[in-house]
Protein backbone atom coordinates (compact mmCIF):
# COMPACT_ATOMS: atom_id res chain seq x y z
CA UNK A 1 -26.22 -57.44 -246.01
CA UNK A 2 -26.59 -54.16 -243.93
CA UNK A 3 -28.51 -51.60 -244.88
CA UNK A 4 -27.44 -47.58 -243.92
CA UNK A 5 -28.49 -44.05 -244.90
CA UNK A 6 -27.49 -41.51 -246.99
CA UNK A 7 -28.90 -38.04 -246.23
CA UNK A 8 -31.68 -40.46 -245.09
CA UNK A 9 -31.49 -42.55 -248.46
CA UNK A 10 -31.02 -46.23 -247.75
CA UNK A 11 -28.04 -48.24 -249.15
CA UNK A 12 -26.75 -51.50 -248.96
CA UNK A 13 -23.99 -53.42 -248.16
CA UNK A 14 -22.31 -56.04 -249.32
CA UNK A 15 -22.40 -57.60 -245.71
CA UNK A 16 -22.41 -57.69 -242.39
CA UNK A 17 -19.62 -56.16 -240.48
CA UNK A 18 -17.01 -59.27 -238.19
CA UNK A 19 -19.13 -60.75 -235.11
CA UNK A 20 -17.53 -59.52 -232.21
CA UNK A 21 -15.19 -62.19 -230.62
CA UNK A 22 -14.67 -63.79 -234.30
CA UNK A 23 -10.95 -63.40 -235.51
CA UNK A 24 -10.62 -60.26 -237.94
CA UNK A 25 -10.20 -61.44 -241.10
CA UNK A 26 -6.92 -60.95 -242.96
CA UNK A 27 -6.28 -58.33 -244.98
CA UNK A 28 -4.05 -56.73 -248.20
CA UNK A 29 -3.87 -52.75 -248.46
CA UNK A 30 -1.47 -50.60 -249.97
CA UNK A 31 0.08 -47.73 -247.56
CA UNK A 32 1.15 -44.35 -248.70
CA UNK A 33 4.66 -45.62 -249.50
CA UNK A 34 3.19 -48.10 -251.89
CA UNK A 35 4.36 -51.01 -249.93
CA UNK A 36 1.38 -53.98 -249.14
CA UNK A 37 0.45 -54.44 -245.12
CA UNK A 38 -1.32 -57.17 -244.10
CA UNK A 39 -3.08 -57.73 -240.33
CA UNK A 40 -0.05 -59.67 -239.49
CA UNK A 41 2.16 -56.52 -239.99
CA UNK A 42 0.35 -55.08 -236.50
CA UNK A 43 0.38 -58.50 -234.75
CA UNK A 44 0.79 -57.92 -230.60
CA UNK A 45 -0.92 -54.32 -231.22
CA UNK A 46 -4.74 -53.10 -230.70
CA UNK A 47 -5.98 -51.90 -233.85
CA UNK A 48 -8.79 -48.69 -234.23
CA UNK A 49 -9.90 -49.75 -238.18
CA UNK A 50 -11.28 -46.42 -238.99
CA UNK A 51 -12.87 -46.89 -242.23
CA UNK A 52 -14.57 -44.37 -244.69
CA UNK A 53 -16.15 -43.64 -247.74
CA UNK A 54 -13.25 -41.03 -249.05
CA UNK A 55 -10.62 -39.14 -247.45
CA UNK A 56 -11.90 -36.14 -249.66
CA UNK A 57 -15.19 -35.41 -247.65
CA UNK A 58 -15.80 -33.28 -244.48
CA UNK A 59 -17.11 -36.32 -241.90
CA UNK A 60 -14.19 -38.54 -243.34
CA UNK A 61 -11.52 -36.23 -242.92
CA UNK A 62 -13.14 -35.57 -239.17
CA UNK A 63 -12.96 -39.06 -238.20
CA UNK A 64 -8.81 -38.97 -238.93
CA UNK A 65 -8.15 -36.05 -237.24
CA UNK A 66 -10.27 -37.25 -234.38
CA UNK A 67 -8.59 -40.56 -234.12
CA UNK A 68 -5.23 -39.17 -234.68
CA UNK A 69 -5.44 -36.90 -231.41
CA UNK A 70 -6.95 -39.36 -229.24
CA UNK A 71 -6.07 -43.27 -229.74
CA UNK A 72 -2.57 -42.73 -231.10
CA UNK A 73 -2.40 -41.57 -227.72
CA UNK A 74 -2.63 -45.20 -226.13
CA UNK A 75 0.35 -47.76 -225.27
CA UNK A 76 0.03 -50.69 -228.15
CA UNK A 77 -2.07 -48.99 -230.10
CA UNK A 78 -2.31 -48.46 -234.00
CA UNK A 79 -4.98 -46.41 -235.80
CA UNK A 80 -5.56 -47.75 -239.28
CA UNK A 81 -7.51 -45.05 -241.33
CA UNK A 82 -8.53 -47.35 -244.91
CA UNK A 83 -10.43 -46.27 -247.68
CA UNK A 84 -10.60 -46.97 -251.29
CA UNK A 85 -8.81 -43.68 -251.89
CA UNK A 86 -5.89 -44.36 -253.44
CA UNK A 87 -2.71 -43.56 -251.48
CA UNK A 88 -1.32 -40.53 -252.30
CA UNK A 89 -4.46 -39.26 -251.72
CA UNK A 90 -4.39 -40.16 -248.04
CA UNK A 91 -0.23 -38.75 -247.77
CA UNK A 92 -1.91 -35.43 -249.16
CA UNK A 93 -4.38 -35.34 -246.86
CA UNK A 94 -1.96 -36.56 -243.66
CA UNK A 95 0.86 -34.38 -244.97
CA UNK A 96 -1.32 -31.06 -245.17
CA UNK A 97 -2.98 -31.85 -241.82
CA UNK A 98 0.27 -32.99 -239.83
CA UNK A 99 -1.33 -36.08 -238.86
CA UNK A 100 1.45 -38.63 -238.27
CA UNK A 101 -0.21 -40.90 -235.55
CA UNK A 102 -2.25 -42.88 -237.78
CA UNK A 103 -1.26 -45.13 -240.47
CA UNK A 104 -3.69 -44.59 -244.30
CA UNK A 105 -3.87 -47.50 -245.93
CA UNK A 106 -6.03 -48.44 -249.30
CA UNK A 107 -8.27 -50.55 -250.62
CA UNK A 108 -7.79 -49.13 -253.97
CA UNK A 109 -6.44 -52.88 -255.76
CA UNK A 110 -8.89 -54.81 -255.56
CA UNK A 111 -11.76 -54.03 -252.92
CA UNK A 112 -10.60 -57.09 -250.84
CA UNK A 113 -10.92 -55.85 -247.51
CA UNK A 114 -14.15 -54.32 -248.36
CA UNK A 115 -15.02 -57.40 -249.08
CA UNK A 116 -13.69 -59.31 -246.94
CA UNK A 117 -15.48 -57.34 -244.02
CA UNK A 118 -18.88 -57.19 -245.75
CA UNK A 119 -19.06 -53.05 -246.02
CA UNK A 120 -18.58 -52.24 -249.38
CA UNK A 121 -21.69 -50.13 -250.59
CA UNK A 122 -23.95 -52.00 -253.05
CA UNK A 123 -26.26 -49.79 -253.97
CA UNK A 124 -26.63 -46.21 -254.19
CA UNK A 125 -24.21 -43.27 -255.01
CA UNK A 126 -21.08 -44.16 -253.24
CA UNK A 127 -21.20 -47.56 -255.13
CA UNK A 128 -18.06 -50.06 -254.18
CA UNK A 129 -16.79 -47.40 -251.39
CA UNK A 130 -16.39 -48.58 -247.63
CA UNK A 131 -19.48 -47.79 -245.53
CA UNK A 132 -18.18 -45.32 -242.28
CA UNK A 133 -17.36 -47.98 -239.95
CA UNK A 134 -15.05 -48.43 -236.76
CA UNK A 135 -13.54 -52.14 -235.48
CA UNK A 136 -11.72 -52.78 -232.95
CA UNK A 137 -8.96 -55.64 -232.94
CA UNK A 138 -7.45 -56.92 -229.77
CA UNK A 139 -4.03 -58.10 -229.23
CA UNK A 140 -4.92 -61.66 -230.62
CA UNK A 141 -6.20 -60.81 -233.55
CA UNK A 142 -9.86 -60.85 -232.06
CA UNK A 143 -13.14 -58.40 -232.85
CA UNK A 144 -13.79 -57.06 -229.77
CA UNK A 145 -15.96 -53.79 -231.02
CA UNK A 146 -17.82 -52.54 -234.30
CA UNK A 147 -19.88 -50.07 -235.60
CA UNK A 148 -21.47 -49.27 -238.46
CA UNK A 149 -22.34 -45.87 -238.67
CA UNK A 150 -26.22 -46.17 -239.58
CA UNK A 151 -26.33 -42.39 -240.96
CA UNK A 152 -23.22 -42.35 -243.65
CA UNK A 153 -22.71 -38.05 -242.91
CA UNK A 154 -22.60 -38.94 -239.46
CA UNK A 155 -19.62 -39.30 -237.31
CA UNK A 156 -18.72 -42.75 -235.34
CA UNK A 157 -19.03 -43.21 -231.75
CA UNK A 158 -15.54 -42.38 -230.95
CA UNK A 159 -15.97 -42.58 -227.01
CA UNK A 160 -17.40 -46.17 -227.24
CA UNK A 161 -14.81 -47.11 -229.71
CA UNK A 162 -12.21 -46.23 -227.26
CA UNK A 163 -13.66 -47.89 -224.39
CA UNK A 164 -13.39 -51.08 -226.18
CA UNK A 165 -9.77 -50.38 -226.53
């Protein structure tokens, strides 16, 4: 378990975020369209996992624009933007915005990939919402960069997040 701040309030996690160099573990969302994507859907393609509490908040919202304009950019390259929003949430927010480099993709079924990545809040207000977090998957399917932003209303490194790209 991790433990992060909000407005300097502690909360914890359910986990720790993917060692990097450890395969990413799988994963079941729902995209905007409704239809399920797994990690297999982006296989041969570096993956930005920009996750966030909710799509609906200033920081959040930041983070997608931000990612949008700058690693959508890059050859190979998809930016997943996941949150337990649910999905038409995400097209609203994508649709208004004219962001169409990044793909939104939910965690609203079940809170698998929260899970499964060991960042779902435990404690605290945002209760069972993805702590602000960036990974980076290579090629093969590999962890080669995370963060977990310590300060929740903070915004993630993006320059070191592209690096590891």
């Amino acid at each position: 378990m991790a433990t992060v701040t909000l407005k300097g309030n502690p909360i914890e996690t359910s986990g720790n975020l993917p060692q990097i160099g450890s395969s990413a573990p799988d994963f079941t969302l729902t995209a905007t369209d409704l239809s399920t994507k797994t990690l297999s859907d982006f296989k041969g393609q570096k993956l930005v996992l920009n996750i966030f509490p909710s799509i609906d908040t200033g920081t959040c919202a930041q983070s997608v624009r931000q990612f949008n304009k700058e690693a959508s950019q890059l050859e190979k390259t998809k930016v997943l933007c996941i949150s337990h929003d649910l999905p038409f949430a995400h097209a609203r927010f994508c649709g208004a915005e004219g962001l169409e480099d990044v793909i939104s993709l939910s965690d609203y079924k079940d809170g698998s990939f929260g899970k499964a990545y060991g960042l779902n809040f435990i404690t605290g207000p945002l209760e069972a919402l993805h702590s602000r977090s960036v990974i980076i998957v290579d090629e093969n399917g590999l962890v080669t960069y995370t963060e977990q932003v310590s300060e929740t209303v903070d915004e993630p490194n993006y320059k070191a997040a592209l690096e590891a790209l």
